[in-house]
N, C-alpha and C. Protein backbone atom coordinates (compact mmCIF):
# COMPACT_ATOMS: atom_id res chain seq x y z
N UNK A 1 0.82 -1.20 0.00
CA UNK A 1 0.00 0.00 0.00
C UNK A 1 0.87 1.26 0.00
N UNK A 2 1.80 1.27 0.75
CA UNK A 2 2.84 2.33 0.79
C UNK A 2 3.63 2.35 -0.44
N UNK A 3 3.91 1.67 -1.22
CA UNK A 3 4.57 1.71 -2.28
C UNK A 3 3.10 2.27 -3.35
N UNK A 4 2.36 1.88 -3.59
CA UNK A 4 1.32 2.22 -4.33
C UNK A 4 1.00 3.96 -4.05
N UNK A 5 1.05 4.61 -2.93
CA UNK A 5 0.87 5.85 -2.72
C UNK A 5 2.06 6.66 -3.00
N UNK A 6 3.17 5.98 -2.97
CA UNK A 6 4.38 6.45 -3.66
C UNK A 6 4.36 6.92 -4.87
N UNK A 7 3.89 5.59 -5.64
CA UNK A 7 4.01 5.88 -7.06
C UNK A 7 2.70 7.12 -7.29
N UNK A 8 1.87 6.70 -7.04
CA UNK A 8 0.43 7.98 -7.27
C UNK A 8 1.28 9.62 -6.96
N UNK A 9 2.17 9.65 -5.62
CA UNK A 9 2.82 10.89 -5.31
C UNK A 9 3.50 11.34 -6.83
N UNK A 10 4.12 10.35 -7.01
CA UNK A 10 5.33 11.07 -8.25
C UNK A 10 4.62 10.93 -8.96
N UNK A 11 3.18 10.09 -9.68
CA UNK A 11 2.30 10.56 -11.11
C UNK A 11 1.75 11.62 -10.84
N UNK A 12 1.10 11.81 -9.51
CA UNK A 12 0.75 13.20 -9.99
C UNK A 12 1.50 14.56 -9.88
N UNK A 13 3.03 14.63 -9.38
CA UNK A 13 3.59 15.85 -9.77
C UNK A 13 3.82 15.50 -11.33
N UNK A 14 4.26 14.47 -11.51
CA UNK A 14 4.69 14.55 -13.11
C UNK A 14 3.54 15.09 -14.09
N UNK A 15 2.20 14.41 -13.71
CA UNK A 15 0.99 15.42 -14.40
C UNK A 15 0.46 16.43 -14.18
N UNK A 16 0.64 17.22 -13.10
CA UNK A 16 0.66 18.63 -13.02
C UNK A 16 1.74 19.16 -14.00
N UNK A 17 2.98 18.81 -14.42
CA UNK A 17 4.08 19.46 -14.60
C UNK A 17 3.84 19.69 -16.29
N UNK A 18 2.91 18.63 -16.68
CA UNK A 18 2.67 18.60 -18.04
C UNK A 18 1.28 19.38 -18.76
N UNK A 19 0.24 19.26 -17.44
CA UNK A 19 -0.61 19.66 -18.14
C UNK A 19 -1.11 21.11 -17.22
N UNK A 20 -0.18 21.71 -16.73
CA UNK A 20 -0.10 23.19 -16.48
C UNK A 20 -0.98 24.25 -17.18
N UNK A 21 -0.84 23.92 -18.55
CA UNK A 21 -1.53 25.00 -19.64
C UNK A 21 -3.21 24.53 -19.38
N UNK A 22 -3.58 23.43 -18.98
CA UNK A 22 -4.83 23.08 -18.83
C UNK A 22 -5.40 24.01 -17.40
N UNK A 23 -4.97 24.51 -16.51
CA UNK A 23 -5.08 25.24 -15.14
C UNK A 23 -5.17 26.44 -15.50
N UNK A 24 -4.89 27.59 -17.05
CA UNK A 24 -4.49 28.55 -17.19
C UNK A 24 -6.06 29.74 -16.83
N UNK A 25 -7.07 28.75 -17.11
CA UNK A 25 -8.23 29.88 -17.17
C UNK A 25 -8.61 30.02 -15.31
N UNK A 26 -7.84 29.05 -15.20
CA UNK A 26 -8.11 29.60 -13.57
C UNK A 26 -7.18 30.97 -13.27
N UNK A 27 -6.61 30.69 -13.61
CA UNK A 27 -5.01 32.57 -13.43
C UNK A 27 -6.16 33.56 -13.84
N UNK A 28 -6.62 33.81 -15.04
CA UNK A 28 -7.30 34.56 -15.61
C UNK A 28 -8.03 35.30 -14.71
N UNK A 29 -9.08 34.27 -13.61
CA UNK A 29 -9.76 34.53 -12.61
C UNK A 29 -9.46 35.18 -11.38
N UNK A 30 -8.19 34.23 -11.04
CA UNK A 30 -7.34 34.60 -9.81
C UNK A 30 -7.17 36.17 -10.22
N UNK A 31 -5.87 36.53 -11.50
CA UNK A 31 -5.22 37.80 -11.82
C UNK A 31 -6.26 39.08 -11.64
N UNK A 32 -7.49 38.77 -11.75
CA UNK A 32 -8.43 40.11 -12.45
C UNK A 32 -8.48 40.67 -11.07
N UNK A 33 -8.31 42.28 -11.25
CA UNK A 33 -8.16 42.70 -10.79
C UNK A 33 -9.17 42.87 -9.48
N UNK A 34 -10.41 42.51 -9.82
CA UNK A 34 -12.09 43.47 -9.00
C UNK A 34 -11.64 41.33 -8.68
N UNK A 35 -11.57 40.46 -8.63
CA UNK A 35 -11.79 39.35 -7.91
C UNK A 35 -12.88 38.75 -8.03
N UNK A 36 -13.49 38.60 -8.60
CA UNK A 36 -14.96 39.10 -8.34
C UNK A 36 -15.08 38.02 -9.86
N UNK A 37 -15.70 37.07 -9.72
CA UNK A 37 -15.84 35.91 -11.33
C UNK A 37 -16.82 36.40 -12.29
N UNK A 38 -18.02 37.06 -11.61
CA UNK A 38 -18.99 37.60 -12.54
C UNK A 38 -18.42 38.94 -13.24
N UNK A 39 -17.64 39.94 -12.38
CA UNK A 39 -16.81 40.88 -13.08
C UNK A 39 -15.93 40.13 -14.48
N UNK A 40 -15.09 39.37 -14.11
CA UNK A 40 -14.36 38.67 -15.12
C UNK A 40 -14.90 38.00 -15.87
N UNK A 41 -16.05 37.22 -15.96
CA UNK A 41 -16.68 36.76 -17.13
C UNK A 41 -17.45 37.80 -17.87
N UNK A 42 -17.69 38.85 -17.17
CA UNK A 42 -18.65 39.75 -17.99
C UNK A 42 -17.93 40.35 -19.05
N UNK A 43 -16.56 40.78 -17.90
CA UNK A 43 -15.46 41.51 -19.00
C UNK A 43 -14.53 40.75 -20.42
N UNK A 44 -14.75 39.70 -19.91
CA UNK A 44 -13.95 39.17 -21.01
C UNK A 44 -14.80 37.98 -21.73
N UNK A 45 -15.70 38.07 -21.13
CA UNK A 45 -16.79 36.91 -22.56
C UNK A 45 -18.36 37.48 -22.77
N UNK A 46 -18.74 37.22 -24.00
CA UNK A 46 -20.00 38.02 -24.38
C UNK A 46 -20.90 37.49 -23.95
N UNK A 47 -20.85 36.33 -24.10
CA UNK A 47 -22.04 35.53 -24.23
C UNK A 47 -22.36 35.66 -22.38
N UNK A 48 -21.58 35.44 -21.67
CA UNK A 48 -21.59 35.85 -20.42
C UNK A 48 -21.85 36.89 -19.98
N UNK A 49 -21.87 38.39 -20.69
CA UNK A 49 -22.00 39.58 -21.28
C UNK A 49 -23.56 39.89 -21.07
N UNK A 50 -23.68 38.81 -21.94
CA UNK A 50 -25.24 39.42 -22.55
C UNK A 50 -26.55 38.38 -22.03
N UNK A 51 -26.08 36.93 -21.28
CA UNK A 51 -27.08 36.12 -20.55
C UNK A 51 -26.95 36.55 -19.00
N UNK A 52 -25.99 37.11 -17.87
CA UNK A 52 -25.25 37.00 -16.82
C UNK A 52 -25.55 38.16 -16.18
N UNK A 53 -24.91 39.21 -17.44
CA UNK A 53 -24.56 40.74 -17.10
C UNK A 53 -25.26 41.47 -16.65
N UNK A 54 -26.80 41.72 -17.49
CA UNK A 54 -27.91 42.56 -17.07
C UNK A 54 -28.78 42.06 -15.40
N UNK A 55 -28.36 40.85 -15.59
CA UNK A 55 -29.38 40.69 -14.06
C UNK A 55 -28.10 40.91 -12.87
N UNK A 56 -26.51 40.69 -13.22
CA UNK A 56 -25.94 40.94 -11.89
C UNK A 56 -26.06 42.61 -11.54
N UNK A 57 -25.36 43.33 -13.05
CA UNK A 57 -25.60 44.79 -12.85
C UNK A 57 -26.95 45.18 -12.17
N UNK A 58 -27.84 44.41 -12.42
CA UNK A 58 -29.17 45.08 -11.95
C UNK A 58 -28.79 45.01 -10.19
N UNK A 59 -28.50 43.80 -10.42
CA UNK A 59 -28.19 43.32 -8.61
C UNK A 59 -26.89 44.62 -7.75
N UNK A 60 -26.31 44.85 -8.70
CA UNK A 60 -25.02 45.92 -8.14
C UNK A 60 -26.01 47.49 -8.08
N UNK A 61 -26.84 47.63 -9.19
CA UNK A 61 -27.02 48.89 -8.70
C UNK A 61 -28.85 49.04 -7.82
N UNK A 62 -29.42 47.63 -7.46
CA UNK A 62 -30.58 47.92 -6.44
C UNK A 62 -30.09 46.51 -5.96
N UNK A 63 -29.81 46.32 -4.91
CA UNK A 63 -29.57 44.75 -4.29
C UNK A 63 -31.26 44.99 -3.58
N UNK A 64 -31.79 43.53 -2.95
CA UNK A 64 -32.48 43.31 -2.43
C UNK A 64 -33.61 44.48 -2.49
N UNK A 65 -34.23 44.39 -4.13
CA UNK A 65 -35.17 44.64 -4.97
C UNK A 65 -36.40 43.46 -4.94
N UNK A 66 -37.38 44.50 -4.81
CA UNK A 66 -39.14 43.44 -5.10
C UNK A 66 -39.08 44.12 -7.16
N UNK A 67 -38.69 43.14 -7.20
CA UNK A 67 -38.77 43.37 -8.74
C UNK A 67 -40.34 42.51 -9.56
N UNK A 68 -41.06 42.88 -9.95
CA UNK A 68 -42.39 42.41 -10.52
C UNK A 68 -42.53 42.51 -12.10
N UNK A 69 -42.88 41.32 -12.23
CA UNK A 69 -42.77 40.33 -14.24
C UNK A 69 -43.65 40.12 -14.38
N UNK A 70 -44.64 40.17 -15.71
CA UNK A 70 -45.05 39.39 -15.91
C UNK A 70 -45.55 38.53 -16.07
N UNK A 71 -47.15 37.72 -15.91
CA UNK A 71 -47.56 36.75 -15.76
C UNK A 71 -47.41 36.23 -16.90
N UNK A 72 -47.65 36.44 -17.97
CA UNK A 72 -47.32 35.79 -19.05
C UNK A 72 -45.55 35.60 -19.05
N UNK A 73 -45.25 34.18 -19.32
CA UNK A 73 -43.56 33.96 -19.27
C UNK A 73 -42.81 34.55 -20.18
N UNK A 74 -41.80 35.42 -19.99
CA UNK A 74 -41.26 36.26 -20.66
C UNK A 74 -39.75 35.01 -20.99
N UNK A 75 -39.36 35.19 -21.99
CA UNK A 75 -38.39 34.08 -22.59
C UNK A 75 -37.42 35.14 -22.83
N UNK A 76 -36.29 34.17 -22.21
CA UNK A 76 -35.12 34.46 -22.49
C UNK A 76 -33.89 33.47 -21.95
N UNK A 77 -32.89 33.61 -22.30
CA UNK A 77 -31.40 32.23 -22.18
C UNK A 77 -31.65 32.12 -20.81
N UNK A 78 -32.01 32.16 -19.48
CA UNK A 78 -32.12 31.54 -18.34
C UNK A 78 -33.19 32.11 -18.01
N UNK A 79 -34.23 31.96 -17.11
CA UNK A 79 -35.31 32.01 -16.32
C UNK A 79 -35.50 33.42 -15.82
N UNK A 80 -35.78 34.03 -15.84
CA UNK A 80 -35.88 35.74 -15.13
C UNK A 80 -36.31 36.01 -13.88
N UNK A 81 -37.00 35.10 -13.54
CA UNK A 81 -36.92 35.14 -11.79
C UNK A 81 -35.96 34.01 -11.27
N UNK A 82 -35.39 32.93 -11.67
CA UNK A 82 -33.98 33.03 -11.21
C UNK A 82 -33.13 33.73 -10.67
N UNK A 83 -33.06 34.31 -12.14
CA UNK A 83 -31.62 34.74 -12.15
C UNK A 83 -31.99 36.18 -11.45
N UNK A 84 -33.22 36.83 -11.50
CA UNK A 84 -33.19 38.08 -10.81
C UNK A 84 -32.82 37.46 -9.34
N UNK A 85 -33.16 36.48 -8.80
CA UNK A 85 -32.90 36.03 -7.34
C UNK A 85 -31.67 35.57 -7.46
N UNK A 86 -30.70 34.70 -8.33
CA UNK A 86 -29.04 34.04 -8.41
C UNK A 86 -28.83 35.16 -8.55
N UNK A 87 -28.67 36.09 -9.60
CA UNK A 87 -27.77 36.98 -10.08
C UNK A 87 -28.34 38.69 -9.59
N UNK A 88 -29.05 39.02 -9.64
CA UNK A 88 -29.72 40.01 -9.38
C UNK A 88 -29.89 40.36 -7.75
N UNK A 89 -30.10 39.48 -7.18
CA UNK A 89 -29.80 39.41 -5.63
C UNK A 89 -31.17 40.30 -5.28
N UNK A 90 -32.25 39.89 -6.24
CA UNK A 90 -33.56 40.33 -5.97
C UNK A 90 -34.25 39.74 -4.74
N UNK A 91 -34.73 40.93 -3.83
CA UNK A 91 -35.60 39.62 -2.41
C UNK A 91 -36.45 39.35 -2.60
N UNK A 92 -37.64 39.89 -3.63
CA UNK A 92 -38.92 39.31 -4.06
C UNK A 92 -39.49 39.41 -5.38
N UNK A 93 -40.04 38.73 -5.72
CA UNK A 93 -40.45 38.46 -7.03
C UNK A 93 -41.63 38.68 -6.98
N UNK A 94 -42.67 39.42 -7.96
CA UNK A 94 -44.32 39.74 -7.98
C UNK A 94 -44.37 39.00 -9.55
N UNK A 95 -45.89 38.46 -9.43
CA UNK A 95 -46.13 38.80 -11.00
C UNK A 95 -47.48 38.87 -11.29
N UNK A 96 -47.58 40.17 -12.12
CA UNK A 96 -48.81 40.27 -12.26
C UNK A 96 -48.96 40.52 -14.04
N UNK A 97 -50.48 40.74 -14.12
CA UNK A 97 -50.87 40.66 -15.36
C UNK A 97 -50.77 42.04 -16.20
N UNK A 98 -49.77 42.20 -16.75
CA UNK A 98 -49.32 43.02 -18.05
C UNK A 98 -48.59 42.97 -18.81
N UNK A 99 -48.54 43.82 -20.20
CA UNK A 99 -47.57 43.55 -21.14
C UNK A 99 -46.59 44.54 -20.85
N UNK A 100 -45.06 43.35 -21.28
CA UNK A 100 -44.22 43.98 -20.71
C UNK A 100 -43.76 44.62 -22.10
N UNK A 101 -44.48 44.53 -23.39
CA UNK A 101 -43.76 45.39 -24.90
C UNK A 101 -44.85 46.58 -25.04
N UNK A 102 -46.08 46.51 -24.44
CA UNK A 102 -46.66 47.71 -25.15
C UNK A 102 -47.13 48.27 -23.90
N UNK A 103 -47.15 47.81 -22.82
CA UNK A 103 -48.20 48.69 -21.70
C UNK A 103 -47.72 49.89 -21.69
N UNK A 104 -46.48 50.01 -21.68
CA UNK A 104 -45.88 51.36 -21.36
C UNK A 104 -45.28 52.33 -22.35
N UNK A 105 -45.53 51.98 -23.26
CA UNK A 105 -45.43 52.92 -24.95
C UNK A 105 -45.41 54.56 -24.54
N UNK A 106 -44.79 55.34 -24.64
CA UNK A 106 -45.12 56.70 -24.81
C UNK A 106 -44.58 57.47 -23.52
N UNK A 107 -44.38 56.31 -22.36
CA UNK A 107 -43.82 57.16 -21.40
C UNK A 107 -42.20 57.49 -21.15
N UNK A 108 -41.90 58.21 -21.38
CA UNK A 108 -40.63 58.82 -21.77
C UNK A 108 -39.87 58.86 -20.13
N UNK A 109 -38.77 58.03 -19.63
CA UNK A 109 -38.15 58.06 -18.19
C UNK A 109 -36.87 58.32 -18.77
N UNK A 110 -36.08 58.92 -20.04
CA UNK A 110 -35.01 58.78 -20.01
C UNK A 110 -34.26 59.84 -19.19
N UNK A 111 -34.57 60.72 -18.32
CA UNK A 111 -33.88 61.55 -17.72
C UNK A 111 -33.52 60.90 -16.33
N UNK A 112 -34.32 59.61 -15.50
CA UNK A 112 -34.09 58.94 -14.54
C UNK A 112 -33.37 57.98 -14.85
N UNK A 113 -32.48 57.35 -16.55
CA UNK A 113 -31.90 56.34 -17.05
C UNK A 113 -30.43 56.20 -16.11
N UNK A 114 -30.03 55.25 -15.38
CA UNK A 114 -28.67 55.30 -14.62
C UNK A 114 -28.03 54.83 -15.70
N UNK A 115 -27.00 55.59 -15.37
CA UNK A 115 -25.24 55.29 -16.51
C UNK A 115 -24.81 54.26 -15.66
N UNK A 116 -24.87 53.20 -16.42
CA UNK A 116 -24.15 51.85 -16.13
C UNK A 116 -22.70 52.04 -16.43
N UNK A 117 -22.10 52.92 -16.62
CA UNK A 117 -20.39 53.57 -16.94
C UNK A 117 -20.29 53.44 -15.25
N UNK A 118 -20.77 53.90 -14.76
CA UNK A 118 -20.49 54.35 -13.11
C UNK A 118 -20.56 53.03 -11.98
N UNK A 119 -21.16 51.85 -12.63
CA UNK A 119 -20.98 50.67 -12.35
C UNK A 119 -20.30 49.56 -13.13
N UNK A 120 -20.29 49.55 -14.17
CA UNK A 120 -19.52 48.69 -15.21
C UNK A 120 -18.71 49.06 -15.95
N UNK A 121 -17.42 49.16 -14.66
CA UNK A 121 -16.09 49.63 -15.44
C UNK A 121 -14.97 48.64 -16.26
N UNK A 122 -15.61 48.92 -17.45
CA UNK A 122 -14.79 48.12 -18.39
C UNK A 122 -14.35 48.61 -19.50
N UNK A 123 -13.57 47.93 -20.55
CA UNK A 123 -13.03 48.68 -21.88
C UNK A 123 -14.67 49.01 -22.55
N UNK A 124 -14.67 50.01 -23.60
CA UNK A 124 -15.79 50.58 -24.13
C UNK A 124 -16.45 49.21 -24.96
N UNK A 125 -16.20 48.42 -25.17
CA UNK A 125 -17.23 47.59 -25.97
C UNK A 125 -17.70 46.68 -25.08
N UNK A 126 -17.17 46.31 -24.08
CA UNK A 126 -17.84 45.21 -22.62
C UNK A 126 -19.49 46.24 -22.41
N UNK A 127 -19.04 47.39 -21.90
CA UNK A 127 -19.41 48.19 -21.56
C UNK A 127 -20.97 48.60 -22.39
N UNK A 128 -20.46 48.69 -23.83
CA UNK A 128 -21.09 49.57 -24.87
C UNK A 128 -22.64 47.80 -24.63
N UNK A 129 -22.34 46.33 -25.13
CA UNK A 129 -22.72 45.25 -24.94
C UNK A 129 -24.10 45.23 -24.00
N UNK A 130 -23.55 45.99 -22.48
CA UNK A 130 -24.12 45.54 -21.48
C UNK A 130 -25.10 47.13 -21.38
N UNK A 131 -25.12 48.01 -22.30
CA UNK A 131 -25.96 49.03 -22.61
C UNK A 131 -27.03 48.67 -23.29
N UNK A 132 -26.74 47.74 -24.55
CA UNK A 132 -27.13 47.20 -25.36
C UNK A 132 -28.46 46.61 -24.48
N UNK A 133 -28.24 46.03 -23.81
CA UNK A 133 -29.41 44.80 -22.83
C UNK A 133 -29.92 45.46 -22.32
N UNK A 134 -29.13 46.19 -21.10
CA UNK A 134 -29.87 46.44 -19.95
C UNK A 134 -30.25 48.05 -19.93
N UNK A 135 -31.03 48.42 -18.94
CA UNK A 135 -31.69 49.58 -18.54
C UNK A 135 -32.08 49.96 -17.49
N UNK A 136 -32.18 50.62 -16.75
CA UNK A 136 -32.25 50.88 -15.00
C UNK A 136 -32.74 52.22 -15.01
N UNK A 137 -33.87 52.15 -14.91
CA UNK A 137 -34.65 53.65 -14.56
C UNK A 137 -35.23 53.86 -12.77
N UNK A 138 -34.92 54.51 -12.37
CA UNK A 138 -35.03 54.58 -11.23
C UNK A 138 -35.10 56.51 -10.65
N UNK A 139 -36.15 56.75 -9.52
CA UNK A 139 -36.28 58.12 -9.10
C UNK A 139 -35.01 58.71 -8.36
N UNK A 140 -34.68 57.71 -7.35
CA UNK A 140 -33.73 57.96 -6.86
C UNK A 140 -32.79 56.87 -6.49
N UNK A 141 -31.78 57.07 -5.89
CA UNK A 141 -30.88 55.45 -5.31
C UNK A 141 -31.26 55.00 -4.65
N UNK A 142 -32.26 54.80 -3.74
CA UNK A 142 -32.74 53.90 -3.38
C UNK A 142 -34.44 53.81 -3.00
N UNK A 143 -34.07 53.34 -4.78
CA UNK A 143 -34.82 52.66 -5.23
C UNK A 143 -35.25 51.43 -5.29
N UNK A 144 -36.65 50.68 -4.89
CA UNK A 144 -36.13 49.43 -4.37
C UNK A 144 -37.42 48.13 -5.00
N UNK A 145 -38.20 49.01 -5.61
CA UNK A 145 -39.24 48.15 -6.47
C UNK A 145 -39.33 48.26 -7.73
N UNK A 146 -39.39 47.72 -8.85
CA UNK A 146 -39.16 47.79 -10.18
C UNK A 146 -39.99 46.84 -10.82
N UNK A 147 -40.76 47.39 -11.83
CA UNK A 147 -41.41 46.47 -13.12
C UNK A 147 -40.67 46.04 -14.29
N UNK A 148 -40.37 45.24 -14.70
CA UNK A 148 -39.72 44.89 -16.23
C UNK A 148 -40.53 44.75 -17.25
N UNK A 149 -40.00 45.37 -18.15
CA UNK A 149 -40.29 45.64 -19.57
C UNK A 149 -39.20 45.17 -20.92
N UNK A 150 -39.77 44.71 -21.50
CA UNK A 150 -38.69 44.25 -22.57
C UNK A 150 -39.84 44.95 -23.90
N UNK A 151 -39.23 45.95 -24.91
CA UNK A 151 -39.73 46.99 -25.24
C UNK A 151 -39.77 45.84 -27.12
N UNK A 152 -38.97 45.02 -27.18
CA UNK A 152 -38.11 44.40 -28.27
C UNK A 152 -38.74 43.38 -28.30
N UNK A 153 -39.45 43.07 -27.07
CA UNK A 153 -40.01 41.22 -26.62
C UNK A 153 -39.60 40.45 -25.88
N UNK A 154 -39.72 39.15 -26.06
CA UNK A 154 -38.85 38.43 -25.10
C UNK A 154 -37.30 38.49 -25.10
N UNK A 155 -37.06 38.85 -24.16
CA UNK A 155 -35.44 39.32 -23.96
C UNK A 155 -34.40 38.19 -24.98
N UNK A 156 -35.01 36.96 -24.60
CA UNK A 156 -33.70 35.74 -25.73
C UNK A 156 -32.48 36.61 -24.64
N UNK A 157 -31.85 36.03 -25.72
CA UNK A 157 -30.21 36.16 -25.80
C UNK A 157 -29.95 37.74 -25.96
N UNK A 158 -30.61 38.76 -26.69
CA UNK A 158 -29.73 39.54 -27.19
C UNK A 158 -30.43 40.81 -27.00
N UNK A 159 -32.10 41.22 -26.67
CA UNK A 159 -32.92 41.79 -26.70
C UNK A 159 -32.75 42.62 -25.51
N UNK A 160 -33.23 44.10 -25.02
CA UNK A 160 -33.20 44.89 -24.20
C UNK A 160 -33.96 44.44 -22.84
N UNK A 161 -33.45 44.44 -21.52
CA UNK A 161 -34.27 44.35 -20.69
C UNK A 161 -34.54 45.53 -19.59
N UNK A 162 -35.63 46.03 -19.89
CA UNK A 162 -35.56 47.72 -18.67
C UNK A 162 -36.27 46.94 -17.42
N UNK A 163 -35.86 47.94 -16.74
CA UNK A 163 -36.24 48.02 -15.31
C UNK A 163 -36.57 49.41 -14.65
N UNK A 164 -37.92 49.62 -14.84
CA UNK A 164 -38.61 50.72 -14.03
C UNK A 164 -39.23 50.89 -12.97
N UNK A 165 -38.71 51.94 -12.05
CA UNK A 165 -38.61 52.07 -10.45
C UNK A 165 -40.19 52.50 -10.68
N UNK A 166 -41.28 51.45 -9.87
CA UNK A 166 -42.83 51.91 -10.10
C UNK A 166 -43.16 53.29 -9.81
N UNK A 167 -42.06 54.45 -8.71
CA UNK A 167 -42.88 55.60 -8.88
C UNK A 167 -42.83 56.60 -9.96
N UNK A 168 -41.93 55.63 -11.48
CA UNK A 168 -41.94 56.69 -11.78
C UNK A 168 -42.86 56.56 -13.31
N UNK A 169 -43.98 55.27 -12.49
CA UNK A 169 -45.11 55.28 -13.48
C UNK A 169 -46.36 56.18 -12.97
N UNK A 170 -47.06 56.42 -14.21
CA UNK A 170 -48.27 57.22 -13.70
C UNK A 170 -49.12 56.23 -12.53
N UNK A 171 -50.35 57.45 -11.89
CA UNK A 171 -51.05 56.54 -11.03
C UNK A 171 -52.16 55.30 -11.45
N UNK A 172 -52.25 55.81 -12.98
CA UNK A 172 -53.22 54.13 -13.30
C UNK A 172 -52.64 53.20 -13.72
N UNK A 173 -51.20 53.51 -14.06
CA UNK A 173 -49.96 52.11 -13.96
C UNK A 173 -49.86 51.73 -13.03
N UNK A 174 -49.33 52.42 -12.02
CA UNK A 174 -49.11 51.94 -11.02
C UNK A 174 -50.84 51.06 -10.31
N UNK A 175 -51.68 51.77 -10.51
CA UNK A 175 -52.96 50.89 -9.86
C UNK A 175 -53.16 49.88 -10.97
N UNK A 176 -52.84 49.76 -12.12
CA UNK A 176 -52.96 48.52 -12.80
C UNK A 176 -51.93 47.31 -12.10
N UNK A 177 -51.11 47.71 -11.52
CA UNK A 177 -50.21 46.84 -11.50
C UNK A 177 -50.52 46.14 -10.07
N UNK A 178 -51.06 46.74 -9.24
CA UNK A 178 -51.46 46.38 -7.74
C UNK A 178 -51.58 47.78 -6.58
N UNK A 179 -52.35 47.83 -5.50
CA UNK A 179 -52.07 48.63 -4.43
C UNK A 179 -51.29 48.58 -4.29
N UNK A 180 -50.58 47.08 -3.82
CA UNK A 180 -50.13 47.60 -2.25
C UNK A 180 -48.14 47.54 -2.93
N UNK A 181 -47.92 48.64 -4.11
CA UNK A 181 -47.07 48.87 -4.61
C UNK A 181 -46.75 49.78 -4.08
């Protein structure tokens, strides 16, 4: 038995020694600077970018958000109340009955739009990507209830997903959507 754990000792330095380059995407992780794995996959892969990105950012700039979807299932590359709860670090989930492409047509929030520059510091095309998706309208910082809207449709893979802070819908949106908002 002691001779058998011997030999296993010296196979496996000898296969570490060879297959080194196979360990490399772990450095990648370790090196980055913010530590942080969802930072580093966002920054350096798209696809991670554009399924990952919009619900953690959402999570960085309202953590422990009642965010409300939807009754009809809104489609897209992972689950949206998931990931608003994995990635988003949402504390509650509502869902009620509206459309999330036309209910809100005409109401203009772009002056409450947060610059995701001020949270997602990355080279300009990570950056430019995760504009692309996401949207964060909100009255003030803390802000802490939000409706989603996908203006494009079901979000998929590649489609816009907003997030509007309910006060800064009118009062028969907001009473369409529930009181006790």
């Amino acid at each position: 038995m002691i001779i058998a754990i011997g030999v296993n000792f010296l196979q496996f330095r000898h296969i570490d020694k060879r297959t080194a380059a196979n360990y490399k995407a772990l450095h990648v992780f370790r090196d980055h600077k913010s530590g942080n794995i969802f930072q580093t996959g966002i920054a350096r892969g798209q696809s991670v970018r554009y399924r990952v990105g919009p619900f953690y950012y959402f999570g960085v700039i309202s953590p422990d958000s009642t965010v409300i979807l939807p009754s009809r299932h809104l489609h897209s590359w992972f689950e949206l109340h998931t990931s608003l709860i994995g990635f988003g670090k949402a504390q509650k989930i509502l869902f009620r009955d509206y459309d999330p492409v036309t209910k809100f047509e005409g109401s203009s929030n772009s002056a409450y739009e947060v610059d995701l520059s001020h949270y997602a510091s990355m080279k300009p095309r990570p950056t430019e990507d995760l504009k692309e998706r996401l949207s964060v309208f909100r009255q003030s910082p803390d802000a802490r209830t939000f409706v989603v809207l996908a203006p494009k449709g079901d979000p998929g893979r590649v489609n816009p997903i907003l997030f509007v802070d309910v006060r800064l819908l009118d009062d028969a949106l907001r009473e369409a959507l529930g009181r006790d908002l």
